[in-house]
C-alpha atoms as a PDB file:
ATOM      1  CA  UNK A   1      -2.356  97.274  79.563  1.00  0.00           C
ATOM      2  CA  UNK A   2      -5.295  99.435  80.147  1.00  0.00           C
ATOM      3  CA  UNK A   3      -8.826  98.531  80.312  1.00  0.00           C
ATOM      4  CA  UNK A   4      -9.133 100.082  77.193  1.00  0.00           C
ATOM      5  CA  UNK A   5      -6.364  98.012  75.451  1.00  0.00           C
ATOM      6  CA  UNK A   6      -8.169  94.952  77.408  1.00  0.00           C
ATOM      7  CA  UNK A   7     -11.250  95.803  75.095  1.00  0.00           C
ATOM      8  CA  UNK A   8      -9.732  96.560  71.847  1.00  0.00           C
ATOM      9  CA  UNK A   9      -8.048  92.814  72.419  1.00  0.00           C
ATOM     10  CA  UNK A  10     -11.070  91.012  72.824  1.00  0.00           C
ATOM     11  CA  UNK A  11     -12.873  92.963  70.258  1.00  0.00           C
ATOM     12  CA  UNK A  12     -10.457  92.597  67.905  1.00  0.00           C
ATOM     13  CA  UNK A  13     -10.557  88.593  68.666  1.00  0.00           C
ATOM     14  CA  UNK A  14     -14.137  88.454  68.258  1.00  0.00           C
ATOM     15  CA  UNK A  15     -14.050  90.064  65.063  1.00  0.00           C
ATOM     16  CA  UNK A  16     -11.383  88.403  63.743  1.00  0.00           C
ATOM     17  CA  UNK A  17      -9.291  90.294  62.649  1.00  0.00           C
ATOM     18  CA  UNK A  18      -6.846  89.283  65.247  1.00  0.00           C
ATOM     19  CA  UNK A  19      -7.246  86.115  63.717  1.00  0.00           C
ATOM     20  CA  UNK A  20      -6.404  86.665  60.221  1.00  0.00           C
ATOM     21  CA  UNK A  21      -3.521  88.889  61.503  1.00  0.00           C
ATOM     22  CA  UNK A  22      -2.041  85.589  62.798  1.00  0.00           C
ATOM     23  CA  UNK A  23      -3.174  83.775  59.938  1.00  0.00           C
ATOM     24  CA  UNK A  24      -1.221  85.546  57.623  1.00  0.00           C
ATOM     25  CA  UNK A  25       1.695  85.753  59.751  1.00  0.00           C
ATOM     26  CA  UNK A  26       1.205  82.435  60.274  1.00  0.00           C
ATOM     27  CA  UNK A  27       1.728  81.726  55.677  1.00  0.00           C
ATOM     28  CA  UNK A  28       4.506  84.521  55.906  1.00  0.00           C
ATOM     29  CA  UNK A  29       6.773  82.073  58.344  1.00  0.00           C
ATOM     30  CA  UNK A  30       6.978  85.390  61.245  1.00  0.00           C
ATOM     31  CA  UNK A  31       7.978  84.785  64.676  1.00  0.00           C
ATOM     32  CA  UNK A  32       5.523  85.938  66.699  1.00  0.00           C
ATOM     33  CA  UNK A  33       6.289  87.665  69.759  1.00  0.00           C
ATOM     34  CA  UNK A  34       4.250  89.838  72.438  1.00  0.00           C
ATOM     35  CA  UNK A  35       4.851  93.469  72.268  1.00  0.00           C
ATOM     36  CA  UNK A  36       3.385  96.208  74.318  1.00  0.00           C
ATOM     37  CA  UNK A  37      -0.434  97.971  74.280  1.00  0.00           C
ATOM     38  CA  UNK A  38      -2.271  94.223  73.545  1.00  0.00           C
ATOM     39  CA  UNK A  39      -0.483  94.063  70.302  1.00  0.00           C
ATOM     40  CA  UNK A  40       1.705  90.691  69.104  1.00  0.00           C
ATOM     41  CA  UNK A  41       4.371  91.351  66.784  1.00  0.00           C
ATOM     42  CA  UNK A  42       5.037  88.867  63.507  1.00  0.00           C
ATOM     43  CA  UNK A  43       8.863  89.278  62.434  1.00  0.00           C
ATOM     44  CA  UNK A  44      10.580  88.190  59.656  1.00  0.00           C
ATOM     45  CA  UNK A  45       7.450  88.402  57.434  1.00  0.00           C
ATOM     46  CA  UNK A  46       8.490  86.507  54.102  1.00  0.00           C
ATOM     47  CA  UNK A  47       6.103  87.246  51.836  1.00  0.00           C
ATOM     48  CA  UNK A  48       6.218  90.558  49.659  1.00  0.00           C
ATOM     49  CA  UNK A  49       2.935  91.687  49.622  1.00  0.00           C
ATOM     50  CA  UNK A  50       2.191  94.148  50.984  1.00  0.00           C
ATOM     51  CA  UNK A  51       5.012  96.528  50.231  1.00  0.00           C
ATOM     52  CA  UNK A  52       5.299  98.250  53.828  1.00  0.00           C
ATOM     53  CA  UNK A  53       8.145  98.190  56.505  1.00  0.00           C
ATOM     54  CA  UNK A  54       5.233  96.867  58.911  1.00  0.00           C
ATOM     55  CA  UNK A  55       1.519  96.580  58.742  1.00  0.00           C
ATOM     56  CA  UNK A  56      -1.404  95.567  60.942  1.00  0.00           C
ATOM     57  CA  UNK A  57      -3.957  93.735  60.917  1.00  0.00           C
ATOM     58  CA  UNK A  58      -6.048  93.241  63.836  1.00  0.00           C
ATOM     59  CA  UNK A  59      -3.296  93.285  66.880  1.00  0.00           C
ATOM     60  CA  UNK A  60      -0.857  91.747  64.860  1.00  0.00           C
ATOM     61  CA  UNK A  61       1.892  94.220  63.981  1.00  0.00           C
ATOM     62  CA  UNK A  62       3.622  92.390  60.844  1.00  0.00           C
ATOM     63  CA  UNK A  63       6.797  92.670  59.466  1.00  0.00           C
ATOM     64  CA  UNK A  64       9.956  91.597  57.864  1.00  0.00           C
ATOM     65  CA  UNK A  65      12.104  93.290  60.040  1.00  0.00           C
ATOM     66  CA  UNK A  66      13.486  91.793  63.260  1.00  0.00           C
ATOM     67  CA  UNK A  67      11.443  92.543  66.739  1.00  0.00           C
ATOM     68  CA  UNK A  68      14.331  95.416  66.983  1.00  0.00           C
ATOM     69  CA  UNK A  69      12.696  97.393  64.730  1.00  0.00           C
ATOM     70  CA  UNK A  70       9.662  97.908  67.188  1.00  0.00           C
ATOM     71  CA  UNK A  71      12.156  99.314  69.789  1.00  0.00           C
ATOM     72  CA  UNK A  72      10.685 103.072  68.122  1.00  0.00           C
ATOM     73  CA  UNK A  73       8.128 104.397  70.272  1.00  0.00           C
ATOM     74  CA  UNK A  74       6.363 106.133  67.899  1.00  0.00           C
ATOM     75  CA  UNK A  75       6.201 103.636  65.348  1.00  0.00           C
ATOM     76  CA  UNK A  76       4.668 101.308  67.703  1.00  0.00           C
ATOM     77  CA  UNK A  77       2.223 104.145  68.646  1.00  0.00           C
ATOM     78  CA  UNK A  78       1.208 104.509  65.156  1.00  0.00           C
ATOM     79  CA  UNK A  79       0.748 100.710  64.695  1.00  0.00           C
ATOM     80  CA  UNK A  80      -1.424 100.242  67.708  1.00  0.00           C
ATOM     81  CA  UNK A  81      -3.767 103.366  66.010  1.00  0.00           C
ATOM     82  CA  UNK A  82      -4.425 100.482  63.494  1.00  0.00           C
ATOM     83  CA  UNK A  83      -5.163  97.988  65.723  1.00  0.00           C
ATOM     84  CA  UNK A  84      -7.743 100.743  67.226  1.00  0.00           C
ATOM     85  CA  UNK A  85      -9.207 101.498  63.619  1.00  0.00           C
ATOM     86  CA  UNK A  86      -9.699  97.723  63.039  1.00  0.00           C
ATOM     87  CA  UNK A  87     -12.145  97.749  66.327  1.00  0.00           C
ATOM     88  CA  UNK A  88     -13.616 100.525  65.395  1.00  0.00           C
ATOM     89  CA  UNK A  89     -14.480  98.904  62.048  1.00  0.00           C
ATOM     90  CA  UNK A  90     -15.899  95.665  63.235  1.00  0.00           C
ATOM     91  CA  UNK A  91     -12.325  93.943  61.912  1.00  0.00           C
ATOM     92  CA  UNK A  92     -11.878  93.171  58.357  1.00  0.00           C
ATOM     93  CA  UNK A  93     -13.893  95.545  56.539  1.00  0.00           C
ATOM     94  CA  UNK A  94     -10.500  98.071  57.315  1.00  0.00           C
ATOM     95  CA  UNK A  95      -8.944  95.915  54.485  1.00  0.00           C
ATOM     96  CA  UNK A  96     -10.609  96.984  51.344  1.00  0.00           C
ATOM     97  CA  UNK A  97     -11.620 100.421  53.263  1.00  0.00           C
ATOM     98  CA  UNK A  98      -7.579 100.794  53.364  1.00  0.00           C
ATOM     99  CA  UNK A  99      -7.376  99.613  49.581  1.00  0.00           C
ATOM    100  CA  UNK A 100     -10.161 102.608  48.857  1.00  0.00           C
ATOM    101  CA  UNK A 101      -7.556 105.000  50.885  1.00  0.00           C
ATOM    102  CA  UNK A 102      -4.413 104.070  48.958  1.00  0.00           C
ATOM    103  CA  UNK A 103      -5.839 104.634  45.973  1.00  0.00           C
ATOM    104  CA  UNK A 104      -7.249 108.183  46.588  1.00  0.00           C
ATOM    105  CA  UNK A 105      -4.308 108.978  48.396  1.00  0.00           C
ATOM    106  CA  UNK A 106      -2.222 107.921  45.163  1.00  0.00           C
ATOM    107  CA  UNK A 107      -4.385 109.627  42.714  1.00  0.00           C
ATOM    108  CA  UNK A 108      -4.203 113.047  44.635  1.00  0.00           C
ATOM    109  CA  UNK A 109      -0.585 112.745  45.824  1.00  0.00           C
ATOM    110  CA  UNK A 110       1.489 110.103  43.731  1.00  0.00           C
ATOM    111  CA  UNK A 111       1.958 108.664  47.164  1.00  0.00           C
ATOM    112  CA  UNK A 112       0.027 105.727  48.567  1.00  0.00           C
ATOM    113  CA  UNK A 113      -0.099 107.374  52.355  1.00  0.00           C
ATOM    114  CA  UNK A 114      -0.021 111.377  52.252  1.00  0.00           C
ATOM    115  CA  UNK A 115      -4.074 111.539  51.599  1.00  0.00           C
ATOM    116  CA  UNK A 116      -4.974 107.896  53.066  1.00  0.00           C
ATOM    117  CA  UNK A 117      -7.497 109.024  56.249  1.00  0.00           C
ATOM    118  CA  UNK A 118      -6.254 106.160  58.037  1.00  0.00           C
ATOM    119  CA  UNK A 119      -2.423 106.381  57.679  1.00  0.00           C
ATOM    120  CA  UNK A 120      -3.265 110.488  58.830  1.00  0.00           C
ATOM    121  CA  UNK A 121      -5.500 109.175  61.986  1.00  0.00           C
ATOM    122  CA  UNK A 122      -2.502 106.970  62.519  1.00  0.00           C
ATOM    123  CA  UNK A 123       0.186 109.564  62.394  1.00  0.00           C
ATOM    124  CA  UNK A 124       2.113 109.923  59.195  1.00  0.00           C
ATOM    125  CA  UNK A 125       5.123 110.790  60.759  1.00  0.00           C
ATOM    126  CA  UNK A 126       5.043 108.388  63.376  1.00  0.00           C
ATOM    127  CA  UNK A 127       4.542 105.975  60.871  1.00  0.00           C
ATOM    128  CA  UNK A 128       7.701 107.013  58.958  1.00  0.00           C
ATOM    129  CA  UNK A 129       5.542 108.602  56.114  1.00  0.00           C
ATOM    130  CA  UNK A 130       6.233 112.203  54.681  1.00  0.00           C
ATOM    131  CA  UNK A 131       3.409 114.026  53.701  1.00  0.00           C
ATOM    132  CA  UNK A 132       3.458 114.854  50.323  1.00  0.00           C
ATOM    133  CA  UNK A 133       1.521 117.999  48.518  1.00  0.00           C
ATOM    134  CA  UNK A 134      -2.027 116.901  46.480  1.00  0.00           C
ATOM    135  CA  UNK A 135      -0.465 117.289  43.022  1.00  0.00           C
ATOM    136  CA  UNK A 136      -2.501 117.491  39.267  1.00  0.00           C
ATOM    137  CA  UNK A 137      -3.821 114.017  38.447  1.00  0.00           C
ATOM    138  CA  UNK A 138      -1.341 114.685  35.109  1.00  0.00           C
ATOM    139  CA  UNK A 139       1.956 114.431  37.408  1.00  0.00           C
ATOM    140  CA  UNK A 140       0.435 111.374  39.318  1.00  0.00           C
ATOM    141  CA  UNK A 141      -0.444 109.660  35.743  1.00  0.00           C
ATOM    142  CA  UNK A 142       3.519 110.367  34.299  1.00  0.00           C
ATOM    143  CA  UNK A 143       5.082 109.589  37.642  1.00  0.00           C
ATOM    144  CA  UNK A 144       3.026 106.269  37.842  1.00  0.00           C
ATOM    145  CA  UNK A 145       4.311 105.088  34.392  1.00  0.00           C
ATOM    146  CA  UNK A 146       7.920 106.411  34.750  1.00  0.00           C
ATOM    147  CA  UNK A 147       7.857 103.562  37.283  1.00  0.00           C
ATOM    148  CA  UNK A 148       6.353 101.229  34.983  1.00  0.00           C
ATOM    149  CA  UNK A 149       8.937 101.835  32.614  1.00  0.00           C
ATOM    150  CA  UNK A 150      11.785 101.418  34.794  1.00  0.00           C
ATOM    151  CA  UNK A 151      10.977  98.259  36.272  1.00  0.00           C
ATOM    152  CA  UNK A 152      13.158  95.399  35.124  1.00  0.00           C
ATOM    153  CA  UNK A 153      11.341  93.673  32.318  1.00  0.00           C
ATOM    154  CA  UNK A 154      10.928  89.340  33.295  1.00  0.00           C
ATOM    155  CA  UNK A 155      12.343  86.256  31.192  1.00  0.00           C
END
């Protein structure tokens, strides 16, 4: 690790957000394992919220995926960008600041990451995201309840 990964660890333990990374991992049953650039990997993430193929929070790199799926470079890259972004945010703020990003991003693009300014800082593609086009609100609105509609109704 670098010095500068030596920081973003400690600062990221003192802010907690390391923390509640583990935490959560932790009531999602993950195997925690250490990965590269200060960050600790949580696989086989049980619960199913929230609806990603990995996400961070603090240095903890969660997932429901086994620790093979961190054997991508870039994705790793793009997870440790979050792990930066939660240091530079003084650690758990990042959560609802991500919520606020998500849902602009979805109102402009019908997509929760295209127009989210910390999945962009991250990398979109590293991340595995396609950037989609800012669309009228009107497309977003009919595409959001198409979904609605087609979702299995419950008992």
């Amino acid at each position: 690790m670098t010095a500068w990964q030596w920081v973003k660890v400690v600062g990221n333990f003192l802010n907690l957000s390391t923390l509640a990374g583990a935490f959560v991992g932790v009531l999602g049953r993950a195997k925690f394992t250490r990965g590269p650039r200060g960050l600790y990997f949580a696989n086989g993430y049980k619960l199913g919220f929230p609806v990603a193929g990995a996400f961070t929070i603090g240095n903890v790199v969660l997932s429901k995926h086994n620790r093979s799926y961190f054997d991508d470079a870039a994705l790793v890259r793009h997870e440790e960008r979050h792990s930066w972004q939660y240091f530079c945010l003084i650690g758990l703020p990042m959560l609802p600041l991500y919520v606020v990003g998500v849902v602009i991003s979805f109102l402009l693009t019908g997509d929760p990451a295209s127009r989210n300014p910390f999945e962009r800082l991250a990398n979109l593609k590293e991340g595995g995201y396609v950037e989609r086009p800012i669309q009228p609100l009107g497309k977003t609105v009919t595409q959001a309840f198409s979904v609605l509609r087609s979702r299995p109704k419950g008992p």
